[in-house]
N, C-alpha and C. Protein backbone atom coordinates (compact mmCIF):
# COMPACT_ATOMS: atom_id res chain seq x y z
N UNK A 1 0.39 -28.01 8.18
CA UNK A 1 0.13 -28.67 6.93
C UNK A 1 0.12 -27.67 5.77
N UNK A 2 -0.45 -26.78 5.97
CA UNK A 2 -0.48 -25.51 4.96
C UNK A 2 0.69 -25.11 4.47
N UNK A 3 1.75 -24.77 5.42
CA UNK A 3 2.93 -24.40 5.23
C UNK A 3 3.83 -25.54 4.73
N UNK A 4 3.53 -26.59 4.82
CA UNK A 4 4.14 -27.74 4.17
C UNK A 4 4.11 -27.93 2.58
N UNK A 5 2.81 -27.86 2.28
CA UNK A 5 2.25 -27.37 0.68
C UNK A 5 2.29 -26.48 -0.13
N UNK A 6 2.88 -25.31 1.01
CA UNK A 6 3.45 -23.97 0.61
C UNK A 6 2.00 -22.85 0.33
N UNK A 7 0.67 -23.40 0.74
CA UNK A 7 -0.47 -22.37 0.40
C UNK A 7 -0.61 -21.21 1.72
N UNK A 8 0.68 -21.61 2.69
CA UNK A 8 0.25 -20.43 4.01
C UNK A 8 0.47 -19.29 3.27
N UNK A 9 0.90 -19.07 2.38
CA UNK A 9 1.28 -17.60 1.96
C UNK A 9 0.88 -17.75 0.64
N UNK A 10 -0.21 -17.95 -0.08
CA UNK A 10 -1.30 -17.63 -0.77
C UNK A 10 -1.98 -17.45 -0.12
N UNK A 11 -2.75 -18.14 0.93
CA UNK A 11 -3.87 -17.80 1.80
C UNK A 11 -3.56 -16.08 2.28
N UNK A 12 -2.83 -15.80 2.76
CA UNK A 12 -1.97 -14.57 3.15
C UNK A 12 -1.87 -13.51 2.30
N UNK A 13 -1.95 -13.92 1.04
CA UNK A 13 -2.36 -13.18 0.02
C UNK A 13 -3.55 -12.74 -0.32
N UNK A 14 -4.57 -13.84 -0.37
CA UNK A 14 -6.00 -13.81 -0.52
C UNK A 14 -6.84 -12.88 0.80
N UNK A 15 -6.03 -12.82 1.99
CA UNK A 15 -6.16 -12.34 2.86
C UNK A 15 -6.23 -10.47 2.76
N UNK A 16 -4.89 -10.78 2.34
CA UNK A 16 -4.90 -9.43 2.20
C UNK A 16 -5.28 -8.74 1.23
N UNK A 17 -5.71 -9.14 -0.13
CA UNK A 17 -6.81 -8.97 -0.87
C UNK A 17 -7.94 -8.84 -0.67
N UNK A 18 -8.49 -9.44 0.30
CA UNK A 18 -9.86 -9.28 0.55
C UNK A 18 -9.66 -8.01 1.53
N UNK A 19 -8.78 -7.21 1.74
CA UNK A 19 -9.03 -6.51 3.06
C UNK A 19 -8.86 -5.01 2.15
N UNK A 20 -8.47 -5.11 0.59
CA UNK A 20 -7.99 -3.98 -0.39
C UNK A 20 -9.33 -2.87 0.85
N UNK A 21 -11.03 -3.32 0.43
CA UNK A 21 -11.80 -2.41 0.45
C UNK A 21 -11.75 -1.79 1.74
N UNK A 22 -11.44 -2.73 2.81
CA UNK A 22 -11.57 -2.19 3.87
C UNK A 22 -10.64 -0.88 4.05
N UNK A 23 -9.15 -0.99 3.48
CA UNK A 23 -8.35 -0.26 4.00
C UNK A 23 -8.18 0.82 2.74
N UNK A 24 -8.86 0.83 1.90
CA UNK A 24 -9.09 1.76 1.39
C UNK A 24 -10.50 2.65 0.68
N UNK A 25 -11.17 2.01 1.19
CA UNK A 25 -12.69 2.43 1.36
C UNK A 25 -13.36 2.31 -0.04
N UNK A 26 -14.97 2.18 -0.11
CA UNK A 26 -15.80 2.17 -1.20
C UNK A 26 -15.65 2.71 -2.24
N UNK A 27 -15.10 3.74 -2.62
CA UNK A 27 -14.95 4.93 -3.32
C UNK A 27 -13.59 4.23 -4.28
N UNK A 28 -12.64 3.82 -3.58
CA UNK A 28 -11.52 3.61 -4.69
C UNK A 28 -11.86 2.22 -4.71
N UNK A 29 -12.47 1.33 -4.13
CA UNK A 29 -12.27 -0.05 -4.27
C UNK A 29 -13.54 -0.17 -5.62
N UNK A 30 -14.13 0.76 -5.94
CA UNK A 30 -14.92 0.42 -6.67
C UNK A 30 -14.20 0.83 -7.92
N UNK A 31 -13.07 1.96 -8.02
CA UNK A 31 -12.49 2.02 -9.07
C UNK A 31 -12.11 1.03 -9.47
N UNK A 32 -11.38 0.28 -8.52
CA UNK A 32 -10.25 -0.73 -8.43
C UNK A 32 -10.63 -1.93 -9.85
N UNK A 33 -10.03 -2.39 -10.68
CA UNK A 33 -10.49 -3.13 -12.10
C UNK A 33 -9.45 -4.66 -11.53
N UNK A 34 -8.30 -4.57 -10.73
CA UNK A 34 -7.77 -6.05 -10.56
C UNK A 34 -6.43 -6.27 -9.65
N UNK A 35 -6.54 -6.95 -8.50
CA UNK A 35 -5.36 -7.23 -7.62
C UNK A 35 -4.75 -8.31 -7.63
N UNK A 36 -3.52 -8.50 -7.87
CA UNK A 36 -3.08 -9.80 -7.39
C UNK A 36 -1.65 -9.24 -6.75
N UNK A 37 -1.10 -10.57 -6.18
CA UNK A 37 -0.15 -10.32 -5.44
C UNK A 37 1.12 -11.60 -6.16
N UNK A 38 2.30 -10.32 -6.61
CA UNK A 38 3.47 -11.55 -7.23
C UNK A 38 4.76 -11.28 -6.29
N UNK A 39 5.45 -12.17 -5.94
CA UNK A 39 6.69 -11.60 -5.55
C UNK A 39 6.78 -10.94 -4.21
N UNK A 40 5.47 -11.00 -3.41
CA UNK A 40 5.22 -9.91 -2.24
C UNK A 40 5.23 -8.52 -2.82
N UNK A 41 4.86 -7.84 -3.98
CA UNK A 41 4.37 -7.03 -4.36
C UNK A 41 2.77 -7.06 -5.16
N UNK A 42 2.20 -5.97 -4.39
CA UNK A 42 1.03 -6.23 -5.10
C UNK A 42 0.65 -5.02 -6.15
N UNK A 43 0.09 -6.07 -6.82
CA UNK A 43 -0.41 -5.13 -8.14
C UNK A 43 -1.80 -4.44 -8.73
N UNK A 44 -1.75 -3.47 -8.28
CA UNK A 44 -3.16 -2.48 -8.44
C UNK A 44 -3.69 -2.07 -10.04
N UNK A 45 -4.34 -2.87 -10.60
CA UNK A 45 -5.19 -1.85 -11.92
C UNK A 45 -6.27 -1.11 -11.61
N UNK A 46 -6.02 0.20 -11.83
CA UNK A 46 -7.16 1.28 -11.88
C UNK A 46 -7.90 1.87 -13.08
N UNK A 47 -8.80 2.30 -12.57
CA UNK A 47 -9.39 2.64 -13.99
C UNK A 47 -9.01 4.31 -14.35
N UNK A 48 -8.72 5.21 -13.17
CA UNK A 48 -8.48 6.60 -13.43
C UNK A 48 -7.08 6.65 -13.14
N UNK A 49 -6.35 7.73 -13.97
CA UNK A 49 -5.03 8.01 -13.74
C UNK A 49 -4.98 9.11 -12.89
N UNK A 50 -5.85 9.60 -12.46
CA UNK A 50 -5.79 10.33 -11.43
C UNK A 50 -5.22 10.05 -9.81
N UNK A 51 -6.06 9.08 -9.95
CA UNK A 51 -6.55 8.04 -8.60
C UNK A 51 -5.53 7.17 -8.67
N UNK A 52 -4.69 6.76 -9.60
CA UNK A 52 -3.57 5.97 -9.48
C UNK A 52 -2.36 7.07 -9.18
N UNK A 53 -2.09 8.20 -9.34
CA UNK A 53 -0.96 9.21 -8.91
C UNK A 53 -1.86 9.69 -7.78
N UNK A 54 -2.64 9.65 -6.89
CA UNK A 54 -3.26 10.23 -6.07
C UNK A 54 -2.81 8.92 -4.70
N UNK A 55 -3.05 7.68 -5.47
CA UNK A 55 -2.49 6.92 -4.40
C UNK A 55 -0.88 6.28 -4.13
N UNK A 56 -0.03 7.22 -5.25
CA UNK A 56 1.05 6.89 -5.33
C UNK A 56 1.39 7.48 -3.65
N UNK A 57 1.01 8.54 -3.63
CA UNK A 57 1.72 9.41 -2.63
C UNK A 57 1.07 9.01 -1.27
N UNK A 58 0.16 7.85 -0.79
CA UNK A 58 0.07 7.09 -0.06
C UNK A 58 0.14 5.70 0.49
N UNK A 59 1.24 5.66 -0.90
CA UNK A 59 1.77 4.08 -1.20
C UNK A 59 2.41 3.11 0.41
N UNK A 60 2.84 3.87 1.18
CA UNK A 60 3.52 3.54 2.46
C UNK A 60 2.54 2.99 3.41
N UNK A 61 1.63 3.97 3.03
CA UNK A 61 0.20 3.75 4.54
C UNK A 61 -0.51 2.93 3.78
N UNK A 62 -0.83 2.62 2.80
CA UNK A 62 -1.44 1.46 2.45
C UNK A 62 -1.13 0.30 2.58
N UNK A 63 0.68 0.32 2.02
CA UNK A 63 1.29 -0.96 2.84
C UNK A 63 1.37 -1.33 4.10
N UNK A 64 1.20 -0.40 4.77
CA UNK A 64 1.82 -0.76 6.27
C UNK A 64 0.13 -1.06 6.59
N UNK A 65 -1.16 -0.58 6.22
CA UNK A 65 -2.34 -1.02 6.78
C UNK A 65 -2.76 -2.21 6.08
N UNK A 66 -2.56 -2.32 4.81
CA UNK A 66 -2.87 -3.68 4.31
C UNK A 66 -1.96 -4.89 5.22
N UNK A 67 -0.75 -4.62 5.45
CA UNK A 67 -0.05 -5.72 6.18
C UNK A 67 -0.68 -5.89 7.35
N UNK A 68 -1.34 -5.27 7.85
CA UNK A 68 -1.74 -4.92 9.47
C UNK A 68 -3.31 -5.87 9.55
N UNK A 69 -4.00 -5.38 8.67
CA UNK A 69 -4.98 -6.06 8.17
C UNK A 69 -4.67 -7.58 8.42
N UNK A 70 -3.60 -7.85 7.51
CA UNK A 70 -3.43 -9.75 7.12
C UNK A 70 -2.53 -9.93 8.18
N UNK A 71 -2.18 -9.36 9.09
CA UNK A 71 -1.48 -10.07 10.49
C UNK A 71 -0.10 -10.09 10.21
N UNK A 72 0.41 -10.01 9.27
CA UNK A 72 1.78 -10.12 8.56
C UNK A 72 2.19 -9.56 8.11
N UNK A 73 4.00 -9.36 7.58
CA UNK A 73 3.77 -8.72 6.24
C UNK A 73 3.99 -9.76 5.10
N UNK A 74 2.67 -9.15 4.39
CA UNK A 74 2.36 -10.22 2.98
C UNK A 74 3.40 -9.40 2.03
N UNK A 75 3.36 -7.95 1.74
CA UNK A 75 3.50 -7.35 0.67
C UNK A 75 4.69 -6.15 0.90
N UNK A 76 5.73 -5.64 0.48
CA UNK A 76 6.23 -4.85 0.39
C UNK A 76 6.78 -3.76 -0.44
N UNK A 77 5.68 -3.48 -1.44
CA UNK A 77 5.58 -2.87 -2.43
C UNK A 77 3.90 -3.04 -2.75
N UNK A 78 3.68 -1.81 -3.85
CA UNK A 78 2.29 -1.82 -4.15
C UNK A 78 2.47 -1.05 -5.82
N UNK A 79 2.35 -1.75 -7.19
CA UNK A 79 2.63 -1.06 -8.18
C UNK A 79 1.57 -0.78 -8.75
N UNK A 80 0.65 0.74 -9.36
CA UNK A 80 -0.62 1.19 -9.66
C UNK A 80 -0.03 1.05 -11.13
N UNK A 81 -1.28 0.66 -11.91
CA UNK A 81 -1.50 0.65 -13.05
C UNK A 81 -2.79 1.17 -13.63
């Protein structure tokens, strides 16, 4: 039924949103200012530009653990702002 209404993959989204803190721990999730997910890319606002070029260069392992997280792949891209 979900997939009929087309919300299996919002849910899938929300999913893997909720899992940001887990897979990237207290410390940046508290930076973290706003996620959403468009297009199967998700979109990161940060508050330090540090911490946003700091996680550029682990952009891969985040995807591949956030997908791992939501059972799927939700996302194939991750753009820091």
């Amino acid at each position: 039924m979900l997939r009929v209404y087309g919300w299996e993959a919002r849910l899938d989204e929300v999913k893997l949103i909720n899992s940001w803190s887990k897979v990237v721990g207290p410390v940046i999730h508290k930076k973290t200012m706003d996620l959403h997910v468009e297009k199967r890319v998700l979109f990161v606002k940060l508050d330090s530009d540090a911490l946003r070029q700091e996680l550029s260069y682990a952009k891969s392992l985040i995807i591949k653990n956030l997908n791992q997280e939501a059972g799927k792949e939700v996302i194939n891209d991750i753009v820091f702002r």
